[in-house]
C-alpha atoms as a PDB file:
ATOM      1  CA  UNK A   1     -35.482  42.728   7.708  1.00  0.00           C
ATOM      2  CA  UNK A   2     -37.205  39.710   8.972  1.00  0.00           C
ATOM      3  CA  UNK A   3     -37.627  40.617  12.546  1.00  0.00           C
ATOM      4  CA  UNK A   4     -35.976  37.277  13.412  1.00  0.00           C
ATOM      5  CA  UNK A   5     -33.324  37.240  15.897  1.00  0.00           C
ATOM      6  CA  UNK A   6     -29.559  37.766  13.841  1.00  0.00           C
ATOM      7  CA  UNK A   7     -27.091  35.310  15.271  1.00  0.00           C
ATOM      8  CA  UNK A   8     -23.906  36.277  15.779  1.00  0.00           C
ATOM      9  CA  UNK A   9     -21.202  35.434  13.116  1.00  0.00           C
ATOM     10  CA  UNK A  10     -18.199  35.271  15.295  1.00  0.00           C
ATOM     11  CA  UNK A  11     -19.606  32.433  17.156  1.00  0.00           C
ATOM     12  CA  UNK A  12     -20.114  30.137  14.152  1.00  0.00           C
ATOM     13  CA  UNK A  13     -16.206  31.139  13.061  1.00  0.00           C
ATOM     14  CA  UNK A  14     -15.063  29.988  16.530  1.00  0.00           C
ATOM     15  CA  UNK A  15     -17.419  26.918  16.370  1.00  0.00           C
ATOM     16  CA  UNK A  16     -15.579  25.777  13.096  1.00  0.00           C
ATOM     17  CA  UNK A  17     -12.087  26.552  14.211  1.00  0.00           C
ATOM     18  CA  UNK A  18     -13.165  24.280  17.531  1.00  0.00           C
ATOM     19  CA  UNK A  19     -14.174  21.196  15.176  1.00  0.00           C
ATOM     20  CA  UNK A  20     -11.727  21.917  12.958  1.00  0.00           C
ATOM     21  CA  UNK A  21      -9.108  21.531  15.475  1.00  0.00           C
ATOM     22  CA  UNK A  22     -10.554  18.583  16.775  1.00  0.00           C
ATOM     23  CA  UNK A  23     -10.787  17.101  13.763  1.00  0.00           C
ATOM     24  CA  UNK A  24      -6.594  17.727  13.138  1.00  0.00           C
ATOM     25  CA  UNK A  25      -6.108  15.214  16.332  1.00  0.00           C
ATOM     26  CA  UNK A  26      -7.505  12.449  14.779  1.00  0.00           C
ATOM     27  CA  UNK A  27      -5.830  12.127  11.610  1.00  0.00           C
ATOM     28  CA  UNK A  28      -3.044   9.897  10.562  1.00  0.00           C
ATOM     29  CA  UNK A  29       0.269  11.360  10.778  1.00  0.00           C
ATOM     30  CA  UNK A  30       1.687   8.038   9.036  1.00  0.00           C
ATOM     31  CA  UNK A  31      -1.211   8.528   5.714  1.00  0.00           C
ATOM     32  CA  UNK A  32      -0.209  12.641   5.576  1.00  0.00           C
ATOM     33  CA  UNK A  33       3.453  11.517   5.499  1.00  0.00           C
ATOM     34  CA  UNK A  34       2.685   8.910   2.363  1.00  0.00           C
ATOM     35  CA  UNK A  35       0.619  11.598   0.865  1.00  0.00           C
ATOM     36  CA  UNK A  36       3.481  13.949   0.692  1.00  0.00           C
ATOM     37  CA  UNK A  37       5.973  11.641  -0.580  1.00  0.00           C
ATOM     38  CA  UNK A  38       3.008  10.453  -3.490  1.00  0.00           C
ATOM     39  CA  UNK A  39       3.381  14.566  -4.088  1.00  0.00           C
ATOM     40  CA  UNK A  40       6.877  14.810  -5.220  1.00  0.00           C
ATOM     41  CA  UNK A  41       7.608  12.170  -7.079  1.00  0.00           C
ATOM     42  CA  UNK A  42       7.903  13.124 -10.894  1.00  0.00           C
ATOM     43  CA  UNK A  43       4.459  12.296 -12.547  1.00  0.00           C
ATOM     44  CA  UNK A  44       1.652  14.442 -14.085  1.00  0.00           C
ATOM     45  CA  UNK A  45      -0.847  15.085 -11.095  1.00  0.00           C
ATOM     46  CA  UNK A  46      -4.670  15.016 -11.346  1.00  0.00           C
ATOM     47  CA  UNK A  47      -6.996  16.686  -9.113  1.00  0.00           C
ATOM     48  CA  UNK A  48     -11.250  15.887  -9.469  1.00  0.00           C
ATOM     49  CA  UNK A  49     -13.711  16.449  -6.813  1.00  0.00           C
ATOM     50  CA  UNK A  50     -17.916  17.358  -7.326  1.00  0.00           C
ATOM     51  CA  UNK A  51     -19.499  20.608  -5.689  1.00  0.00           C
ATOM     52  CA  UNK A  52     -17.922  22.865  -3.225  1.00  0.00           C
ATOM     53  CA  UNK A  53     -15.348  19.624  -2.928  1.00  0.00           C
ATOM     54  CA  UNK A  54     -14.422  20.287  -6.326  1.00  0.00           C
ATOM     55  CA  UNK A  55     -13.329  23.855  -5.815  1.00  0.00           C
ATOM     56  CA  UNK A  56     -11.295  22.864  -3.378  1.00  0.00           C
ATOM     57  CA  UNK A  57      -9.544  20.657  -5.344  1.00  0.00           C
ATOM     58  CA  UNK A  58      -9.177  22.801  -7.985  1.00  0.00           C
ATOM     59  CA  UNK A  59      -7.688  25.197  -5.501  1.00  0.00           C
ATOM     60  CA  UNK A  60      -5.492  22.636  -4.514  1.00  0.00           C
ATOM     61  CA  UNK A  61      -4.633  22.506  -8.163  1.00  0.00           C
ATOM     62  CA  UNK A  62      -3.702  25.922  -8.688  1.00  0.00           C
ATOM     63  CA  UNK A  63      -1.115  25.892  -5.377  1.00  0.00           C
ATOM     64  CA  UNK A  64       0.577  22.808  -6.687  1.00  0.00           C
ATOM     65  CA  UNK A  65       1.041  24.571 -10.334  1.00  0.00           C
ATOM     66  CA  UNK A  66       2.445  27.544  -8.066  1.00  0.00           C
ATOM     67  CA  UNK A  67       5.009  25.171  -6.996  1.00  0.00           C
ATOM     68  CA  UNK A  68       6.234  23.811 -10.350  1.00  0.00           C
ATOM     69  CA  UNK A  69       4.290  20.603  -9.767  1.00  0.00           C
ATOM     70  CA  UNK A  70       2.766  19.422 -13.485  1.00  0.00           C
ATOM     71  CA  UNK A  71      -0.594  19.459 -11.868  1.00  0.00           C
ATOM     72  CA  UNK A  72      -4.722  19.351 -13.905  1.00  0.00           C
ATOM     73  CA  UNK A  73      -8.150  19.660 -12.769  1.00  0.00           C
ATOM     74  CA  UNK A  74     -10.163  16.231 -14.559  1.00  0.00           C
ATOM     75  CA  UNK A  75     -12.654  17.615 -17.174  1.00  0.00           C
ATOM     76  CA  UNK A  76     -10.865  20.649 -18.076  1.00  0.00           C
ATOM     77  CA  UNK A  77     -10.165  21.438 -21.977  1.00  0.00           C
ATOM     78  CA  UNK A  78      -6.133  21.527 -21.647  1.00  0.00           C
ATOM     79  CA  UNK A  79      -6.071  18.435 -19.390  1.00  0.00           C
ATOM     80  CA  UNK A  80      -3.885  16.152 -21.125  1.00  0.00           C
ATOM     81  CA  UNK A  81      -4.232  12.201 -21.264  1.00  0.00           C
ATOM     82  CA  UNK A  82      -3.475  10.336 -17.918  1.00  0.00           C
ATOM     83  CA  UNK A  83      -0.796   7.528 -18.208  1.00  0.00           C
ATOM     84  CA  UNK A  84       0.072   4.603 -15.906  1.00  0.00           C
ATOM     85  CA  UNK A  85       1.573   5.782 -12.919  1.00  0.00           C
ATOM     86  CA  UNK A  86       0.325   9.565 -12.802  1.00  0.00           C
ATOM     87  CA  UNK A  87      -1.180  10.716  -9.570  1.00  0.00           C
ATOM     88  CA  UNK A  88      -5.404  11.271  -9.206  1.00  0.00           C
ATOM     89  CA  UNK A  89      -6.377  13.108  -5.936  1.00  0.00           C
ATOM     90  CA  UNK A  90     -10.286  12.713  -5.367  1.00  0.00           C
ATOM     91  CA  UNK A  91     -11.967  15.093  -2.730  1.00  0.00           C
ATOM     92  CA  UNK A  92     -15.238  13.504  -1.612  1.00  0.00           C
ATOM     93  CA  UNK A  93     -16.559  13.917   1.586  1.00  0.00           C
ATOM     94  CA  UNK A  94     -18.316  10.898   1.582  1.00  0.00           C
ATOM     95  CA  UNK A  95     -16.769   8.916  -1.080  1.00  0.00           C
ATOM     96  CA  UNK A  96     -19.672   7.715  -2.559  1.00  0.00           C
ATOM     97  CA  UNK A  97     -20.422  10.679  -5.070  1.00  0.00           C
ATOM     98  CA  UNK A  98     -21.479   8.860  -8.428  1.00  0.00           C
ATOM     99  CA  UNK A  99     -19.208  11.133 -10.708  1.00  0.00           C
ATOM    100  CA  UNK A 100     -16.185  10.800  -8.894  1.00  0.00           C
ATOM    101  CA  UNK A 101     -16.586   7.350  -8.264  1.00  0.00           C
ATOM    102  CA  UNK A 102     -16.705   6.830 -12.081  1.00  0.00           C
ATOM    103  CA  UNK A 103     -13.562   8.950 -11.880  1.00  0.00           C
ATOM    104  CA  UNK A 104     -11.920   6.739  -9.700  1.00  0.00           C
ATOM    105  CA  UNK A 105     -12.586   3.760 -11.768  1.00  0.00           C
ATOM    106  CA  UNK A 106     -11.541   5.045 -14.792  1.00  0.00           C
ATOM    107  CA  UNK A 107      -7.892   6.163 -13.324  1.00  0.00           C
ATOM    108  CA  UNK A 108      -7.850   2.737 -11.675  1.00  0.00           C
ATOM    109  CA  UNK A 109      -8.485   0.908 -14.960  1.00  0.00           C
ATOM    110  CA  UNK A 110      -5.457   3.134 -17.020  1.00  0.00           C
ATOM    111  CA  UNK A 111      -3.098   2.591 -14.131  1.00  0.00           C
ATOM    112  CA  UNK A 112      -3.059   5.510 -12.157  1.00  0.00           C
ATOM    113  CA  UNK A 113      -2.087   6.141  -8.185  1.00  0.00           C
ATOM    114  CA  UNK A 114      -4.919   7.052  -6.733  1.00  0.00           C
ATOM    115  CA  UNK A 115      -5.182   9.178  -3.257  1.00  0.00           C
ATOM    116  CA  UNK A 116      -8.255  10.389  -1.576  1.00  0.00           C
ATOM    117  CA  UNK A 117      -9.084  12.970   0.615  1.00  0.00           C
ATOM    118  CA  UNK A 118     -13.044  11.888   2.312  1.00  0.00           C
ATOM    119  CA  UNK A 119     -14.189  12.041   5.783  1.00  0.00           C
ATOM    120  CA  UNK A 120     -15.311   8.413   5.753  1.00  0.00           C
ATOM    121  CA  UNK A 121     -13.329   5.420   6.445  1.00  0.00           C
ATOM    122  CA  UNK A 122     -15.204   3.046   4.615  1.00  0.00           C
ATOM    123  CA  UNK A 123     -16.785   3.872   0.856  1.00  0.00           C
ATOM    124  CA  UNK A 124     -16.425   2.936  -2.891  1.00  0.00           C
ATOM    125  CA  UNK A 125     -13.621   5.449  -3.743  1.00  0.00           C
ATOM    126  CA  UNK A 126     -12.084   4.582  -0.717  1.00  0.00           C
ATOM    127  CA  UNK A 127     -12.032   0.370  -1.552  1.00  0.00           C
ATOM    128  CA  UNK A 128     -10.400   1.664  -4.907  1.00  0.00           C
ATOM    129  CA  UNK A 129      -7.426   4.279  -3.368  1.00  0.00           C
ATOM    130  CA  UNK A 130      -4.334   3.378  -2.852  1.00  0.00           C
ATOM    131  CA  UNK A 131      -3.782   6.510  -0.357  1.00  0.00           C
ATOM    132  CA  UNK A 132      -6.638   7.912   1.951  1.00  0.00           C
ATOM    133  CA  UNK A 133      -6.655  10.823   4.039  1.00  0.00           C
ATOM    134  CA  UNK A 134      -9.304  10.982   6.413  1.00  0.00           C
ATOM    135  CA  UNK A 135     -10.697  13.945   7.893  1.00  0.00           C
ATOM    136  CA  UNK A 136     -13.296  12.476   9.896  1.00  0.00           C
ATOM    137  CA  UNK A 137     -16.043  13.844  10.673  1.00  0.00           C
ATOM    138  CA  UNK A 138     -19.644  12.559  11.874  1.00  0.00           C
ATOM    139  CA  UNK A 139     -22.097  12.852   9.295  1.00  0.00           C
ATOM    140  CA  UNK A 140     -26.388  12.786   9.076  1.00  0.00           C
ATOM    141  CA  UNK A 141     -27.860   9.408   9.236  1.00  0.00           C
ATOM    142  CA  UNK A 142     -28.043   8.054   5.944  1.00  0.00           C
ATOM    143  CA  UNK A 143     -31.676   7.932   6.170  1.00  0.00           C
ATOM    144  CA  UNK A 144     -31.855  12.015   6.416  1.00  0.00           C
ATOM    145  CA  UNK A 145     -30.980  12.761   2.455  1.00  0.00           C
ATOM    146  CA  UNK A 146     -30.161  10.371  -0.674  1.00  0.00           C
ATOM    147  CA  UNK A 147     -27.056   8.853  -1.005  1.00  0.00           C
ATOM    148  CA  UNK A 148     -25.952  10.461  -4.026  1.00  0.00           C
ATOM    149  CA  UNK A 149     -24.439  14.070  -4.438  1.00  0.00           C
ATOM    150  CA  UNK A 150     -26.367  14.815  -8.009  1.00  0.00           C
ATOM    151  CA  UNK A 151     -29.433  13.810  -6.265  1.00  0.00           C
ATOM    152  CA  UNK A 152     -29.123  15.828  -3.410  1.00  0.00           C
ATOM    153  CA  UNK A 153     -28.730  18.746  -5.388  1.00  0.00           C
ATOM    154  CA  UNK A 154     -31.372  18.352  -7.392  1.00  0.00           C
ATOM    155  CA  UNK A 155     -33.677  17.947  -4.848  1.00  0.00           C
ATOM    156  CA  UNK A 156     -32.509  20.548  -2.815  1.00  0.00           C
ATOM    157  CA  UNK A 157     -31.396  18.289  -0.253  1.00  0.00           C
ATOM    158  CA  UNK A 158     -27.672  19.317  -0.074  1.00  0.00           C
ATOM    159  CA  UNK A 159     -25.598  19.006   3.215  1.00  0.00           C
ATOM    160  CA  UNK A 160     -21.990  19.016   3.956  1.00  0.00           C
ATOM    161  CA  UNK A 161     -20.644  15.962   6.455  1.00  0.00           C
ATOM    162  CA  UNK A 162     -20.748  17.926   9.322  1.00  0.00           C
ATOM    163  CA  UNK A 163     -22.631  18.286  12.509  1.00  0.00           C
ATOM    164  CA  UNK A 164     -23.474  20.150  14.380  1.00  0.00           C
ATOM    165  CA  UNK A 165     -23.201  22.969  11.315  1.00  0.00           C
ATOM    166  CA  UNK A 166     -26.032  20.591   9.310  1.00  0.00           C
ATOM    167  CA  UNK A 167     -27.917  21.387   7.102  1.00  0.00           C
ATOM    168  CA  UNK A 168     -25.270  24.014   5.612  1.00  0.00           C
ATOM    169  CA  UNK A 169     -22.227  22.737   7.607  1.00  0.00           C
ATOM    170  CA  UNK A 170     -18.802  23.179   6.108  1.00  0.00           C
ATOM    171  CA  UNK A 171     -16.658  21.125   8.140  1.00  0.00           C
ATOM    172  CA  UNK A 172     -15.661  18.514   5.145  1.00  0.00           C
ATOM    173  CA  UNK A 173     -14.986  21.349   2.898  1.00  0.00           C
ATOM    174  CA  UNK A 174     -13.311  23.888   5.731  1.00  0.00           C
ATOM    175  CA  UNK A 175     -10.973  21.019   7.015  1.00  0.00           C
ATOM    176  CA  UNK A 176     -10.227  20.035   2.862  1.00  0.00           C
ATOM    177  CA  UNK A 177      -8.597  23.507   2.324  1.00  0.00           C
ATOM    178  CA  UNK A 178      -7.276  24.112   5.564  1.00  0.00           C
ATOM    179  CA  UNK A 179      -5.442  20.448   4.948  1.00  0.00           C
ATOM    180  CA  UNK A 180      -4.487  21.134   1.727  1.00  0.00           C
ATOM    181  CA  UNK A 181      -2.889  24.479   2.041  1.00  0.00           C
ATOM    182  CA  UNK A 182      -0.721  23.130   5.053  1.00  0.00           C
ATOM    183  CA  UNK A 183       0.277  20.520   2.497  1.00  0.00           C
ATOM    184  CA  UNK A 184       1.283  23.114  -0.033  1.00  0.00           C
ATOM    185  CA  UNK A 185       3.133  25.123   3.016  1.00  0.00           C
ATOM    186  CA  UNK A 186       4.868  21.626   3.613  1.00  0.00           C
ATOM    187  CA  UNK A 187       5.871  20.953   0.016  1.00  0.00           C
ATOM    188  CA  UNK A 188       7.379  24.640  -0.366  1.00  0.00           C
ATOM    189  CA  UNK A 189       9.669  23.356   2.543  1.00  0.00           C
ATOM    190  CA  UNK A 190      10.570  20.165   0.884  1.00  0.00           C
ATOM    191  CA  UNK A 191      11.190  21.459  -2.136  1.00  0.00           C
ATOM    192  CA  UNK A 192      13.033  24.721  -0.882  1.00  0.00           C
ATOM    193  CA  UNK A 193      10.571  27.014  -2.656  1.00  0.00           C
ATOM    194  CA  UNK A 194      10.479  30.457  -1.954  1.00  0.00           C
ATOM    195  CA  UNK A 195       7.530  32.743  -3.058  1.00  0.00           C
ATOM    196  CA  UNK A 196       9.633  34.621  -4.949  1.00  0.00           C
ATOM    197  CA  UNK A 197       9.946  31.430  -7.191  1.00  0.00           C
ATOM    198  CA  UNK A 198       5.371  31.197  -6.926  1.00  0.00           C
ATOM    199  CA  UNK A 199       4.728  34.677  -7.584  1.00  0.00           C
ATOM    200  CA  UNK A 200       6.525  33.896 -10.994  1.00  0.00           C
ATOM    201  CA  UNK A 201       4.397  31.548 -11.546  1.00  0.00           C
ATOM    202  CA  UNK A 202       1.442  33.407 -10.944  1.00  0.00           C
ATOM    203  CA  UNK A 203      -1.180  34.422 -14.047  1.00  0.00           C
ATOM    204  CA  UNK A 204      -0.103  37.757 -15.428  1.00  0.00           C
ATOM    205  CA  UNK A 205      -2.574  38.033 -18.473  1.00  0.00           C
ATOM    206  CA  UNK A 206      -6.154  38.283 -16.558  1.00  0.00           C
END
């Protein structure tokens, strides 16, 4: 042990679910309507992200294959080709990550819909989506870390767009998969999906 004073683990869960809940007042009820309608419309869906945002979108990935949706992660081995008109869903909490960015243009440049989830307003992925879902939250002064997500974690310099929780705040990445498992909750509505009909569609050969 260090001899350092242990703080208490509870109060950083209730500190989350606070901002978190905050953050749920702010959104757009009009952008998470247009995002589920983008959802069910019959198209091959795309999911990319970079860092702890990409495992939520490739959790996000997983749930919509649970529901019958013809869903990919970008980058995987089986992902087929993307053709004009197929949905891309970015997660980027700041929307300025260099690899999703190139991402973003790519999809843009074959034709694809493209819908991000970020916590800014204003950034390069989000001048090139055609849906945005914010989940804002107030992030460290751009003069605190590089810009760029690769060089951040390179250098060691890796924090989430969150305060107070900064350096190793999660409210981007919390908010991301709390958001996008309501979504899939919402879509098993709309789509009159029990979980009889996910459990078969669960992986039975691990």
């Amino acid at each position: 042990m260090c001899g350092c004073e242990i703080p208490h683990v509870k109060d950083s869960m209730r500190l989350m679910i606070e901002e978190v809940a905050s953050l749920i007042d702010k959104m757009s009820d009009e952008k998470t309507e247009e995002f589920l309608s983008e959802l069910v419309k019959d198209r091959t869906i795309y999911v990319a992200g970079a860092g702890r945002s990409g495992l939520i979108g490739r959790a996000f990935a997983m749930r919509l294959m649970h529901l019958g949706l013809d869903s990919y992660v970008v980058g995987e081995t089986v992902t087929p080709a993307m053709e004009k008109g197929d949905l891309v869903i970015l997660f980027s909490g700041s929307g300025e990550t260099n690899s999703v960015v190139d991402i973003a243009e790519t999809a843009k440049s074959l034709g694809g819909f493209i819908c991000l989830i970020t916590s800014r307003e204003k950034s390069r992925i989000s001048d090139i989506a055609d849906c945005k879902i914010v989940l804002p939250s107030k992030p460290p002064n751009d003069t605190e870390w590089p810009n760029t997500f690769e060089v951040r974690q390179l250098t060691g310099g890796y924090k989430s767009l969150s305060l107070p929780l900064a350096p190793l705040g999660t409210l981007f990445e919390t908010s991301a998969m709390i958001f996008s498992d309501a979504v899939v909750a919402s879509l098993m509505e709309m789509k009159h999906c029990g979980i009889e009909d996910v459990i078969g569609r669960l992986s039975n050969i691990q």
